[in-house]
PDB file of N, CA and C in Angstrom:
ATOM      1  N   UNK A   1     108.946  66.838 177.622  1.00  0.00           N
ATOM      2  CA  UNK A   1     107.620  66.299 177.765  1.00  0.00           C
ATOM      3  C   UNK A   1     107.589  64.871 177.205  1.00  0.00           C
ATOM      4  N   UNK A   2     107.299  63.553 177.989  1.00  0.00           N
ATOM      5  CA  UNK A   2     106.701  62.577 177.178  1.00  0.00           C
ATOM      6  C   UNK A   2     105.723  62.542 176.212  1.00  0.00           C
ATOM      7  N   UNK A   3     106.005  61.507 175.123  1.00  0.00           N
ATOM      8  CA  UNK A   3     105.356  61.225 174.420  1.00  0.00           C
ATOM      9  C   UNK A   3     103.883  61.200 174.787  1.00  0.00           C
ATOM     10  N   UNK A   4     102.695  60.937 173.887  1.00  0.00           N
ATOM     11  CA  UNK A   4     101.711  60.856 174.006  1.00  0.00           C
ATOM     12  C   UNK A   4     101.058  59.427 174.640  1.00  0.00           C
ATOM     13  N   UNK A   5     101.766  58.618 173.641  1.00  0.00           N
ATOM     14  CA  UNK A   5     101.705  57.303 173.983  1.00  0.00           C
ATOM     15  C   UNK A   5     102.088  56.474 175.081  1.00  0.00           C
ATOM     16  N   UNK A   6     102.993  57.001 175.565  1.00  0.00           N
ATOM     17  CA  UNK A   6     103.788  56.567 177.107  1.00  0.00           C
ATOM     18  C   UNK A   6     102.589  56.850 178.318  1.00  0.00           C
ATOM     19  N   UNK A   7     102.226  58.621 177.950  1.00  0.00           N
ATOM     20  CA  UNK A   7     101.033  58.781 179.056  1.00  0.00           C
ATOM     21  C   UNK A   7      99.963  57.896 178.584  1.00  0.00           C
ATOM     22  N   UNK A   8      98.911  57.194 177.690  1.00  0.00           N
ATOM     23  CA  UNK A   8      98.654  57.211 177.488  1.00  0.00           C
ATOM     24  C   UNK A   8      98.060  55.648 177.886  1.00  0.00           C
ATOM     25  N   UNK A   9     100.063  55.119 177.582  1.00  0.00           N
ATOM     26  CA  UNK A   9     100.146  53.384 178.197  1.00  0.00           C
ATOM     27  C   UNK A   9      99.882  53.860 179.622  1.00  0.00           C
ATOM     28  N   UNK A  10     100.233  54.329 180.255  1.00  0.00           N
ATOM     29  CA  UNK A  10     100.371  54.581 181.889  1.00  0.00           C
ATOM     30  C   UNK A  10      99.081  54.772 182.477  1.00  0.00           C
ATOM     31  N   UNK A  11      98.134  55.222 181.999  1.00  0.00           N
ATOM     32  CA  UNK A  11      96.780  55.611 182.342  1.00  0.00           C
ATOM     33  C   UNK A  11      96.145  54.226 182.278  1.00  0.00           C
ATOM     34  N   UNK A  12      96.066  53.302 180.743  1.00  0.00           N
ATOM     35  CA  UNK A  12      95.291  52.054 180.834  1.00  0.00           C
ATOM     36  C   UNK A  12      96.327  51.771 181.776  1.00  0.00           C
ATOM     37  N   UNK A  13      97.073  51.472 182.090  1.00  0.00           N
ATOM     38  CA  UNK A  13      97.937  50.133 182.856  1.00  0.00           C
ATOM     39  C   UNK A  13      97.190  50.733 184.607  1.00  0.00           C
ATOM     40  N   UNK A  14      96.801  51.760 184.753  1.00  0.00           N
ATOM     41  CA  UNK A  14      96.486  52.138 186.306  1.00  0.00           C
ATOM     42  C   UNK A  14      94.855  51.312 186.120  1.00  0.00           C
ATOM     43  N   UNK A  15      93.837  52.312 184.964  1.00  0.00           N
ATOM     44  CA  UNK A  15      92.956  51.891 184.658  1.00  0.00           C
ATOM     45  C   UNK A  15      93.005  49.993 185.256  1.00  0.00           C
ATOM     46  N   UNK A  16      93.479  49.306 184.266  1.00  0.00           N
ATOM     47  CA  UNK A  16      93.836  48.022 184.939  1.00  0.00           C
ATOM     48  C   UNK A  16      93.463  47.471 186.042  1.00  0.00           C
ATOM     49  N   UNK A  17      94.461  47.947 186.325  1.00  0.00           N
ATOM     50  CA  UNK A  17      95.005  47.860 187.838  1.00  0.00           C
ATOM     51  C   UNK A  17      93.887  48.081 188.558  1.00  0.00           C
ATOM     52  N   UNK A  18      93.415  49.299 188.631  1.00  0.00           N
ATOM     53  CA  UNK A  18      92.050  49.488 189.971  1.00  0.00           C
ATOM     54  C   UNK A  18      90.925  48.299 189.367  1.00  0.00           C
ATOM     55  N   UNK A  19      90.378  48.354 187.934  1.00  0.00           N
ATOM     56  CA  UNK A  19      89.354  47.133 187.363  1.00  0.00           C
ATOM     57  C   UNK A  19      90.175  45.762 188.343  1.00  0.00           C
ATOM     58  N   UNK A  20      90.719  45.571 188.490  1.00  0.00           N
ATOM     59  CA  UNK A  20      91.549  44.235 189.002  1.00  0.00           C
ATOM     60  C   UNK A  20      91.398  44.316 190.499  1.00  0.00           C
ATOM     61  N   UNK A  21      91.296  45.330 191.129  1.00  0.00           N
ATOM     62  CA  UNK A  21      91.679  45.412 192.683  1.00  0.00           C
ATOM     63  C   UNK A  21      89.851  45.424 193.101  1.00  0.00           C
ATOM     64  N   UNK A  22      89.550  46.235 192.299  1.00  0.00           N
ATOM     65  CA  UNK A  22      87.652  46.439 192.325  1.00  0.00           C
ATOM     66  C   UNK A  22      87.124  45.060 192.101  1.00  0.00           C
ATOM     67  N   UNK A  23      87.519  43.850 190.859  1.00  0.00           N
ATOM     68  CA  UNK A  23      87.270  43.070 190.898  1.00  0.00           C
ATOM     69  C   UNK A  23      87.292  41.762 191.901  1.00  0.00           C
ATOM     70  N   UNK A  24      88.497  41.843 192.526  1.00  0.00           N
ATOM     71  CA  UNK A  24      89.125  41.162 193.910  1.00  0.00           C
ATOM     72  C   UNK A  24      88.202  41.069 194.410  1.00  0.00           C
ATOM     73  N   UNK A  25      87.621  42.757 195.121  1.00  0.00           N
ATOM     74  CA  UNK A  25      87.212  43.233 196.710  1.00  0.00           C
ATOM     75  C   UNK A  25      85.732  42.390 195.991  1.00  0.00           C
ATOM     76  N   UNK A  26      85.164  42.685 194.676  1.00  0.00           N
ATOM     77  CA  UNK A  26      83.572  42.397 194.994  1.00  0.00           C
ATOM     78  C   UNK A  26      83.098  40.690 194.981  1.00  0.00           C
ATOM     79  N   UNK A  27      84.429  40.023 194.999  1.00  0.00           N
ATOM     80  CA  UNK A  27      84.054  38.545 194.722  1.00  0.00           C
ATOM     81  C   UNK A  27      84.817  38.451 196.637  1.00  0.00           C
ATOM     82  N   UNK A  28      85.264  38.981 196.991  1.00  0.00           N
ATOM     83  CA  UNK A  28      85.423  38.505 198.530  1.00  0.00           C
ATOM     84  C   UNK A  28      84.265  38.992 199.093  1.00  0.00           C
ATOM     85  N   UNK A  29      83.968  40.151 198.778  1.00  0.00           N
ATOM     86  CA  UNK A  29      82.636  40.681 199.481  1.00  0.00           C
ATOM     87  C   UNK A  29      81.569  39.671 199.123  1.00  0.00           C
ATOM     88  N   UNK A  30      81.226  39.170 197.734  1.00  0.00           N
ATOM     89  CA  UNK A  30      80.674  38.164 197.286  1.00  0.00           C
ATOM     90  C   UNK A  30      80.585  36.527 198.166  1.00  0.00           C
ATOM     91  N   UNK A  31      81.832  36.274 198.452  1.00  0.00           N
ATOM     92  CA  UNK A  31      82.486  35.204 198.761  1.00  0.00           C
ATOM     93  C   UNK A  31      81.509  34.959 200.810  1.00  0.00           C
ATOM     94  N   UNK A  32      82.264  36.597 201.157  1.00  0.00           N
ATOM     95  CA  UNK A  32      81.876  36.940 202.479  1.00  0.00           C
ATOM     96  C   UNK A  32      80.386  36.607 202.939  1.00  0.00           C
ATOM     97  N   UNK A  33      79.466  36.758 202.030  1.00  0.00           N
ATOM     98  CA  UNK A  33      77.704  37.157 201.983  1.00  0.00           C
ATOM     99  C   UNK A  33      77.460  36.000 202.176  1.00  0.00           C
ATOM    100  N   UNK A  34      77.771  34.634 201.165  1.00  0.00           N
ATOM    101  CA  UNK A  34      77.515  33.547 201.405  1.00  0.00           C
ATOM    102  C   UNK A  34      77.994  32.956 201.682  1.00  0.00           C
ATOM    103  N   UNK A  35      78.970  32.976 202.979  1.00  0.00           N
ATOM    104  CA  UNK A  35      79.728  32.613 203.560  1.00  0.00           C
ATOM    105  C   UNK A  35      78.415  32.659 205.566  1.00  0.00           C
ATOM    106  N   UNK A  36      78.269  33.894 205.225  1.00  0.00           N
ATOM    107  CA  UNK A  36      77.161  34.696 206.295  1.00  0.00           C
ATOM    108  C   UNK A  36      75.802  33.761 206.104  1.00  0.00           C
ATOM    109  N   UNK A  37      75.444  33.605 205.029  1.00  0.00           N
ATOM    110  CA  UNK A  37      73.956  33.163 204.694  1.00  0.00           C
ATOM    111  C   UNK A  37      73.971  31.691 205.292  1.00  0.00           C
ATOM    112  N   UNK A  38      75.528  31.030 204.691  1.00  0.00           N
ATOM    113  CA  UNK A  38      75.210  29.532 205.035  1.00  0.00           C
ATOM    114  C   UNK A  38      75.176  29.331 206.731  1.00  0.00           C
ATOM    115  N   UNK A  39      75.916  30.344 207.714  1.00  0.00           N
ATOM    116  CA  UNK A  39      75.705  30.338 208.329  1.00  0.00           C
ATOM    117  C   UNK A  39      74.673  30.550 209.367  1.00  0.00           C
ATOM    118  N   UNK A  40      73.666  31.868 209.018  1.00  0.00           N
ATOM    119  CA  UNK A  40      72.301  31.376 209.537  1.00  0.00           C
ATOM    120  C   UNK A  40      71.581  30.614 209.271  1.00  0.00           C
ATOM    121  N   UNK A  41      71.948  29.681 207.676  1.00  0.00           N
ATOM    122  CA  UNK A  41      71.189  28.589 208.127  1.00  0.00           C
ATOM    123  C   UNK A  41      71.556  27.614 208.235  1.00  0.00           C
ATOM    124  N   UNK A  42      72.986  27.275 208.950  1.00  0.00           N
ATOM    125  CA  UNK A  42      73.252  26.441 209.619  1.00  0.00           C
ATOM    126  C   UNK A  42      72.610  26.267 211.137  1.00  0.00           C
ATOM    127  N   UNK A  43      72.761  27.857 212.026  1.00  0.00           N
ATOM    128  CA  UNK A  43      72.541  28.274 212.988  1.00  0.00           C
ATOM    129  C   UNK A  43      70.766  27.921 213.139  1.00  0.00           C
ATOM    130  N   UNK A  44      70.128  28.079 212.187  1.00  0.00           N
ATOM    131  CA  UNK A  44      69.266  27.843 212.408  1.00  0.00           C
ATOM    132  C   UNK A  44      68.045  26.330 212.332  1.00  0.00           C
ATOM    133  N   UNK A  45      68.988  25.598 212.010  1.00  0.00           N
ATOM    134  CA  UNK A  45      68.990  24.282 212.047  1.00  0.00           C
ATOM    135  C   UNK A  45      68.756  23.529 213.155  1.00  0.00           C
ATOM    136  N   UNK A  46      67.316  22.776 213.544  1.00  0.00           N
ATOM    137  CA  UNK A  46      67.351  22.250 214.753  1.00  0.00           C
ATOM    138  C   UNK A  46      66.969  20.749 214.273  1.00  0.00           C
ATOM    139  N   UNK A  47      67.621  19.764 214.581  1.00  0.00           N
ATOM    140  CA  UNK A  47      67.577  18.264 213.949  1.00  0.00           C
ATOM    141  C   UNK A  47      66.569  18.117 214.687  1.00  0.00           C
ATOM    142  N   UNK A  48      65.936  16.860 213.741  1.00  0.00           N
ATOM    143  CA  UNK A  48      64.464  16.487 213.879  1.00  0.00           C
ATOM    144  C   UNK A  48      64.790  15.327 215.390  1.00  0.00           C
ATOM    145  N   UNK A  49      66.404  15.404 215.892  1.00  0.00           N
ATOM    146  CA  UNK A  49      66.271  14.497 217.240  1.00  0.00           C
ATOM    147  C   UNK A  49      65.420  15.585 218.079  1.00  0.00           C
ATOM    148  N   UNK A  50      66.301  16.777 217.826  1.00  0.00           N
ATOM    149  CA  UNK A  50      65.835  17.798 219.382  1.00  0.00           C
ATOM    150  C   UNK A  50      64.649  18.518 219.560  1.00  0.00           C
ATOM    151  N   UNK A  51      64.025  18.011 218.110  1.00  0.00           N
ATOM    152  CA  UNK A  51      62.448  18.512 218.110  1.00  0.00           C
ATOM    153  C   UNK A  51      62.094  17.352 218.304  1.00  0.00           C
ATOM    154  N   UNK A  52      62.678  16.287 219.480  1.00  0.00           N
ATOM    155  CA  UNK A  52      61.788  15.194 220.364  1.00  0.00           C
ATOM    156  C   UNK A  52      60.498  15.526 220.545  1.00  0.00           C
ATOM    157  N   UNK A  53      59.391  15.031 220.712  1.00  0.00           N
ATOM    158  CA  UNK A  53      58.232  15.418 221.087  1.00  0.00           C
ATOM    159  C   UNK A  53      56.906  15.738 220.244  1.00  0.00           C
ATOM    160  N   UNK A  54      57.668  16.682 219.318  1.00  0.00           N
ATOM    161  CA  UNK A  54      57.292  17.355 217.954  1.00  0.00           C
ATOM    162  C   UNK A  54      56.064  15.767 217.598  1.00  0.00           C
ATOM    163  N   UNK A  55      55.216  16.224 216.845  1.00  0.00           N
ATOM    164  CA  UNK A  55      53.916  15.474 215.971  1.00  0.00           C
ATOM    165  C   UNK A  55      54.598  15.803 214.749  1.00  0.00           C
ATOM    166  N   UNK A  56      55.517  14.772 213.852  1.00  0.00           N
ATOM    167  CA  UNK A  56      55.882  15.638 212.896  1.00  0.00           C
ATOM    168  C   UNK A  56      54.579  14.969 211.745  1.00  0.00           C
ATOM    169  N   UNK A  57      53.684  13.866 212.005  1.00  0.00           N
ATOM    170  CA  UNK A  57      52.663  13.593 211.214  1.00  0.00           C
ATOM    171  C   UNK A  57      52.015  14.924 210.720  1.00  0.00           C
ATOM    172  N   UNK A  58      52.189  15.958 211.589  1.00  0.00           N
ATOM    173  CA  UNK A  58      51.369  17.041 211.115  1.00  0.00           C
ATOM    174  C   UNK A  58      51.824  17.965 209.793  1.00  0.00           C
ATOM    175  N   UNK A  59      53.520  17.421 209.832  1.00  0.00           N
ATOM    176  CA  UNK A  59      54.015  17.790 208.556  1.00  0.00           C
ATOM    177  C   UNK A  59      53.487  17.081 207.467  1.00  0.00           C
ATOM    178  N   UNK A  60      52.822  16.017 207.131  1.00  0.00           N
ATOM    179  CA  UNK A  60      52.466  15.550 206.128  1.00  0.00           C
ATOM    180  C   UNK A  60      51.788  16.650 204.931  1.00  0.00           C
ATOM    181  N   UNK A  61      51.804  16.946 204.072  1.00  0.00           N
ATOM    182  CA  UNK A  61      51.460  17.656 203.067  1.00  0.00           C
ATOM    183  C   UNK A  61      51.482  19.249 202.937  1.00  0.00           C
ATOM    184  N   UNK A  62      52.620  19.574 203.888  1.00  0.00           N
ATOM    185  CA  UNK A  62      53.380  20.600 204.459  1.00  0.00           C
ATOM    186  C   UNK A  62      54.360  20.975 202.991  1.00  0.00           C
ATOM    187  N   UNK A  63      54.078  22.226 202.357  1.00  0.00           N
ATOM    188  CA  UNK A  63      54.765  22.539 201.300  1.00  0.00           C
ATOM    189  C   UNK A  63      56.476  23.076 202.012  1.00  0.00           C
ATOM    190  N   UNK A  64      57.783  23.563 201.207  1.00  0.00           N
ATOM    191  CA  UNK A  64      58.432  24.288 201.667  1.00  0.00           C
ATOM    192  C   UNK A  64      59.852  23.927 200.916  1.00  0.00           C
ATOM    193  N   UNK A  65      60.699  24.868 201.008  1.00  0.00           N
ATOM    194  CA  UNK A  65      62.017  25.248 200.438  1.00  0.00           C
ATOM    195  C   UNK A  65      63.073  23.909 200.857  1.00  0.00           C
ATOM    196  N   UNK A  66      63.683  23.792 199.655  1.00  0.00           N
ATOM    197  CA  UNK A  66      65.075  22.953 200.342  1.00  0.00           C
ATOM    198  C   UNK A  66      66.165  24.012 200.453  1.00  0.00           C
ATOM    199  N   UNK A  67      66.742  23.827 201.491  1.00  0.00           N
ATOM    200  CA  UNK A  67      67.983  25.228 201.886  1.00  0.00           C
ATOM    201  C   UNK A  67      69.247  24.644 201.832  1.00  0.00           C
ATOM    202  N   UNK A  68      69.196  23.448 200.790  1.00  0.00           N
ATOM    203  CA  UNK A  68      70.432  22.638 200.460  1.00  0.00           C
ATOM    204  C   UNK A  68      69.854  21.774 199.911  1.00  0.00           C
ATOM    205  N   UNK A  69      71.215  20.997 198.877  1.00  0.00           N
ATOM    206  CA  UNK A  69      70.672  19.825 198.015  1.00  0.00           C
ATOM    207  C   UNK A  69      70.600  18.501 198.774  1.00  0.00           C
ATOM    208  N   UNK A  70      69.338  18.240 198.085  1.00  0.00           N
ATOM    209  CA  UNK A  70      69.154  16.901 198.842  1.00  0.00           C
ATOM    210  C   UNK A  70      70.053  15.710 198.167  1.00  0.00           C
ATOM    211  N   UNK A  71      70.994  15.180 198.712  1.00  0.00           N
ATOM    212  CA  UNK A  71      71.645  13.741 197.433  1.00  0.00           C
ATOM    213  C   UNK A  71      71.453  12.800 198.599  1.00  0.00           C
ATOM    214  N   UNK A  72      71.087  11.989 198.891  1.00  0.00           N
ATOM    215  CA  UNK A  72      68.950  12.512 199.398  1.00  0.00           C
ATOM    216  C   UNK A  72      68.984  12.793 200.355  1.00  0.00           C
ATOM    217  N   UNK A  73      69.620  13.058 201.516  1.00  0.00           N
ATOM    218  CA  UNK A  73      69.428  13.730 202.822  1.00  0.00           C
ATOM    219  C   UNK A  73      69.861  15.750 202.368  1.00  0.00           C
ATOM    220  N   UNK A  74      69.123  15.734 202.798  1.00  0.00           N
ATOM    221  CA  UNK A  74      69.393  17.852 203.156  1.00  0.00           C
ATOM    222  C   UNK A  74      68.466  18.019 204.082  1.00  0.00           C
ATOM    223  N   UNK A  75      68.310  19.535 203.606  1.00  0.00           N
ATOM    224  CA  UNK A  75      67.620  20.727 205.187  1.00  0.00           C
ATOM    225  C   UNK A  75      66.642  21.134 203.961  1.00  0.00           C
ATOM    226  N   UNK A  76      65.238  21.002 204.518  1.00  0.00           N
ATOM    227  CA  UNK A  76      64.097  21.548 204.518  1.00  0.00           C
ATOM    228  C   UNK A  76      63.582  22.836 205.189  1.00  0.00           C
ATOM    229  N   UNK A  77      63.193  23.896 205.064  1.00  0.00           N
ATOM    230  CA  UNK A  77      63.156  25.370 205.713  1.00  0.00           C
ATOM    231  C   UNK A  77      61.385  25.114 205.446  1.00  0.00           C
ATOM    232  N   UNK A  78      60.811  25.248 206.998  1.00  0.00           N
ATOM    233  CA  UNK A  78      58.815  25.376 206.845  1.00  0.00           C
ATOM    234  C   UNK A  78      58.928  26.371 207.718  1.00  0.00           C
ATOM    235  N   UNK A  79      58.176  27.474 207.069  1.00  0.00           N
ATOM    236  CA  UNK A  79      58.377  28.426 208.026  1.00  0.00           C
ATOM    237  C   UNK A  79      59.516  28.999 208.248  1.00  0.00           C
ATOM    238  N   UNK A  80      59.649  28.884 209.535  1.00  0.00           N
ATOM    239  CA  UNK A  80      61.172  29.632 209.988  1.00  0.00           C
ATOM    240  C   UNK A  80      61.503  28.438 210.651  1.00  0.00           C
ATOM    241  N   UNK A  81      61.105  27.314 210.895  1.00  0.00           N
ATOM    242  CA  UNK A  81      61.760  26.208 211.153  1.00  0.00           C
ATOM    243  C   UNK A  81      62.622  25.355 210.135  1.00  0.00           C
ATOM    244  N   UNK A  82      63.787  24.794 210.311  1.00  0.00           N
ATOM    245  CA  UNK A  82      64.555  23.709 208.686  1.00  0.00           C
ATOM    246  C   UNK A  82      64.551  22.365 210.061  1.00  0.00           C
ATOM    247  N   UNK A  83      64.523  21.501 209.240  1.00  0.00           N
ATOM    248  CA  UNK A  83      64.042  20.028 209.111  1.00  0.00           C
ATOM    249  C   UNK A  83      65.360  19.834 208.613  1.00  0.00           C
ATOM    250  N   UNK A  84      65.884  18.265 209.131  1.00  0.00           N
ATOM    251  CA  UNK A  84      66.875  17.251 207.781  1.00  0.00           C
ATOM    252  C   UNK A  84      65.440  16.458 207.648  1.00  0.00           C
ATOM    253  N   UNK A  85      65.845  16.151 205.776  1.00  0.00           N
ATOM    254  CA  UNK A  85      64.957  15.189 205.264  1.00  0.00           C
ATOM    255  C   UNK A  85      65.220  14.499 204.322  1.00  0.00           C
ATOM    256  N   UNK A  86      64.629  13.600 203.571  1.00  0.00           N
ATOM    257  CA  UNK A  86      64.926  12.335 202.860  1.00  0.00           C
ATOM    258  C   UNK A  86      64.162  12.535 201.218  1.00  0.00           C
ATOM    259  N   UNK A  87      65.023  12.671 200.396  1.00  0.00           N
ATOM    260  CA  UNK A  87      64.134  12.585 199.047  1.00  0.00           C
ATOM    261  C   UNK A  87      63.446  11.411 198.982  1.00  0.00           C
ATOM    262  N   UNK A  88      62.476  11.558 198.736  1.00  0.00           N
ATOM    263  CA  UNK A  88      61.900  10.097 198.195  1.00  0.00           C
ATOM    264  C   UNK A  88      62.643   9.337 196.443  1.00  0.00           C
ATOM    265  N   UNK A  89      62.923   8.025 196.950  1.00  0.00           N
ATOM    266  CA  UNK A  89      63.409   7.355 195.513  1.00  0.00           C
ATOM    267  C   UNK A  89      64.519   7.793 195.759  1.00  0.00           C
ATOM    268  N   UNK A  90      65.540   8.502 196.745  1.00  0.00           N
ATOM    269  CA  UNK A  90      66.786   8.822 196.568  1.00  0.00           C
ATOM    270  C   UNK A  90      67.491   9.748 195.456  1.00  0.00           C
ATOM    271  N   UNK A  91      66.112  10.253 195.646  1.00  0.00           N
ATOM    272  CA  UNK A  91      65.971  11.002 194.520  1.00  0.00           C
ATOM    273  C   UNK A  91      66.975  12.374 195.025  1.00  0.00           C
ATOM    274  N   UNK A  92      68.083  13.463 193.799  1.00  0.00           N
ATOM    275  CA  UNK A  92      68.582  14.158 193.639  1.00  0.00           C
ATOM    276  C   UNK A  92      67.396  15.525 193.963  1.00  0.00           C
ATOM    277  N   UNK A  93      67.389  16.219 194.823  1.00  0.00           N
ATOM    278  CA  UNK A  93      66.569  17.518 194.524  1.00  0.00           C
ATOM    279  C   UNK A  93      67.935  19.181 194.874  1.00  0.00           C
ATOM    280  N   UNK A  94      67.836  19.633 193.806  1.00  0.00           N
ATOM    281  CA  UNK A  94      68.611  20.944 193.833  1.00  0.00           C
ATOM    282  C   UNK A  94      68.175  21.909 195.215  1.00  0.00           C
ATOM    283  N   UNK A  95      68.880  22.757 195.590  1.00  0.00           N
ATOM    284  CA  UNK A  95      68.446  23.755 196.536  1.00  0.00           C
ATOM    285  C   UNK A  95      67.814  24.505 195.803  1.00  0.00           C
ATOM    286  N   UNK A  96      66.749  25.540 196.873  1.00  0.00           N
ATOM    287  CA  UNK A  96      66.023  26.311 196.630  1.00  0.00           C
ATOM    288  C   UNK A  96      64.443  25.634 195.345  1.00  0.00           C
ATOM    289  N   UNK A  97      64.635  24.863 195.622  1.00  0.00           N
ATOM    290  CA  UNK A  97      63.199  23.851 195.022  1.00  0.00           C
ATOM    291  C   UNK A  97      62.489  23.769 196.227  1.00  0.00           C
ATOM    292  N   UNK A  98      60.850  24.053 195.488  1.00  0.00           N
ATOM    293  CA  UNK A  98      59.844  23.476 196.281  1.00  0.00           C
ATOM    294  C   UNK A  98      59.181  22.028 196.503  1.00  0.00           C
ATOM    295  N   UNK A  99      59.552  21.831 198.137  1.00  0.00           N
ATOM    296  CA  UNK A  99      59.490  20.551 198.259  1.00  0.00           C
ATOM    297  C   UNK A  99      57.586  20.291 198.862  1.00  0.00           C
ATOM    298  N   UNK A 100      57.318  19.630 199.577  1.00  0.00           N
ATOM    299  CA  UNK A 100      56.574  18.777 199.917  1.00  0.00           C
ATOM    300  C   UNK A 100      56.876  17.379 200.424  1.00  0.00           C
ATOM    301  N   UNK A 101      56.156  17.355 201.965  1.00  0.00           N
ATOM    302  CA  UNK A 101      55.981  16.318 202.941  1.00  0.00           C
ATOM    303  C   UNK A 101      55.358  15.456 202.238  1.00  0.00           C
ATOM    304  N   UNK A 102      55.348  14.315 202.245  1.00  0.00           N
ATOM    305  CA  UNK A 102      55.188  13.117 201.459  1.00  0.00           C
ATOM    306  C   UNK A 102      54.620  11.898 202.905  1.00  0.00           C
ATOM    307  N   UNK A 103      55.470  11.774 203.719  1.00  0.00           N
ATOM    308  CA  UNK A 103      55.198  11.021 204.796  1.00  0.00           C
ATOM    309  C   UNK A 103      56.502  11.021 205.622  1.00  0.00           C
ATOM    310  N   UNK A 104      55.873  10.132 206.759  1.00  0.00           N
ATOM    311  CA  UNK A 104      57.371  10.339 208.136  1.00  0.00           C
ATOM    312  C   UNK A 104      57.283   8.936 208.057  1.00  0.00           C
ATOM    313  N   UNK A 105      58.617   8.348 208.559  1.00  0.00           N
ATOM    314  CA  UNK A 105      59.366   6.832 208.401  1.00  0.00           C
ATOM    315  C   UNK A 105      59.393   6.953 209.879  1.00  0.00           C
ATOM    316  N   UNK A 106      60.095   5.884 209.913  1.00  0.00           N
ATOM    317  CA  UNK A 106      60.386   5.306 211.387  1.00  0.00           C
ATOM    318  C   UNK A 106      61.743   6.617 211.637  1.00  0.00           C
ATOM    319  N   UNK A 107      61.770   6.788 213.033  1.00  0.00           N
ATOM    320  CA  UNK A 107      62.807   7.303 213.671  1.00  0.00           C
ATOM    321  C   UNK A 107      62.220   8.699 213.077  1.00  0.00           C
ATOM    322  N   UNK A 108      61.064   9.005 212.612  1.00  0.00           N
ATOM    323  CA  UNK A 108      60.672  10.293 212.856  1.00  0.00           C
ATOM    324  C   UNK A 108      60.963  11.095 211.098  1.00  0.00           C
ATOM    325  N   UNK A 109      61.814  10.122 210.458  1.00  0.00           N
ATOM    326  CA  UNK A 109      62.474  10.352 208.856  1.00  0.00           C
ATOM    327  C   UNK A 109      61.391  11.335 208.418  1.00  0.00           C
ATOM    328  N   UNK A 110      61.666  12.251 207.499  1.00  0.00           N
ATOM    329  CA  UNK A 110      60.828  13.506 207.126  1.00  0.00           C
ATOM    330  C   UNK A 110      61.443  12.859 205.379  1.00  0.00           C
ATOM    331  N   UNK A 111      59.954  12.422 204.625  1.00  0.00           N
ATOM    332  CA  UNK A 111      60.380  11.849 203.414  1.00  0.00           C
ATOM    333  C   UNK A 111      59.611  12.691 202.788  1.00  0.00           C
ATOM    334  N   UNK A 112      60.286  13.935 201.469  1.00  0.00           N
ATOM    335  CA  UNK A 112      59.703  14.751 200.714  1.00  0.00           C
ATOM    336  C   UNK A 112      60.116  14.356 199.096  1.00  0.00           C
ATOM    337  N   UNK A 113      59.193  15.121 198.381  1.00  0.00           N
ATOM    338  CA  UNK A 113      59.479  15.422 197.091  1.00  0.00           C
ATOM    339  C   UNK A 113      59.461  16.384 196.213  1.00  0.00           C
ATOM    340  N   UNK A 114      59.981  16.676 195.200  1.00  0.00           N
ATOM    341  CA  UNK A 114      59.924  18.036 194.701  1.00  0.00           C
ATOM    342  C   UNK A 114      58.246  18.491 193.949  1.00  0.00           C
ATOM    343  N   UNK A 115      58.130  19.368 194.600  1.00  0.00           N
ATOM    344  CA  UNK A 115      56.587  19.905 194.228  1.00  0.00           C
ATOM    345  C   UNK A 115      56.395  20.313 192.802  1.00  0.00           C
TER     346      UNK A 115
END
């Protein structure tokens, strides 16, 4: 019969082992999710060219999410519509901050700030 200690090493060292393989799978699964997320909202991204037509004056004082950091251009999410837009002041705004329409520039520019 082995020692006590031999079984004993052999059990943590498996122990280990699965903590290590469990750890892997939940940071790829992790990895996978927002891998998925950035993609619908990439997918769901329609540039403020191909919303030609669009009144975007009506966005003026239009609250809503940044769905990326602005270093100063990002994506604005109103609604279920995302916008590219312009910090005002060139200003840094983090994702997932509430922004606000501020005014539209020439070429249609969507200029916000953090609310």
């Amino acid at each position: 019969m082995l020692p006590l200690y031999i079984i004993l090493g052999v059990v943590a060292g498996i122990a280990v082992i699965a903590m290590i393989i469990v750890l892997i799978k939940k940071a790829k699964v992790k990895a996978f999710l927002s891998d998925v997320k950035k993609r619908q909202d990439s997918a769901a991204v329609k540039t403020n060219v191909e919303l030609e037509g669009m009144d975007f004056a009506k966005l003026v004082g239009t609250t809503g999410i940044a769905v990326s950091d602005l270093r100063p251009y990002g994506k604005m999410r109103v609604g279920t519509e995302v916008f590219e837009v312009l910090a005002m002041d060139d200003a840094y705004i983090a994702t997932q901050k509430k922004l606000i329409v501020v005014k539209i520039g020439a070429n249609d520019t969507i200029y916000v700030k953090e609310k």
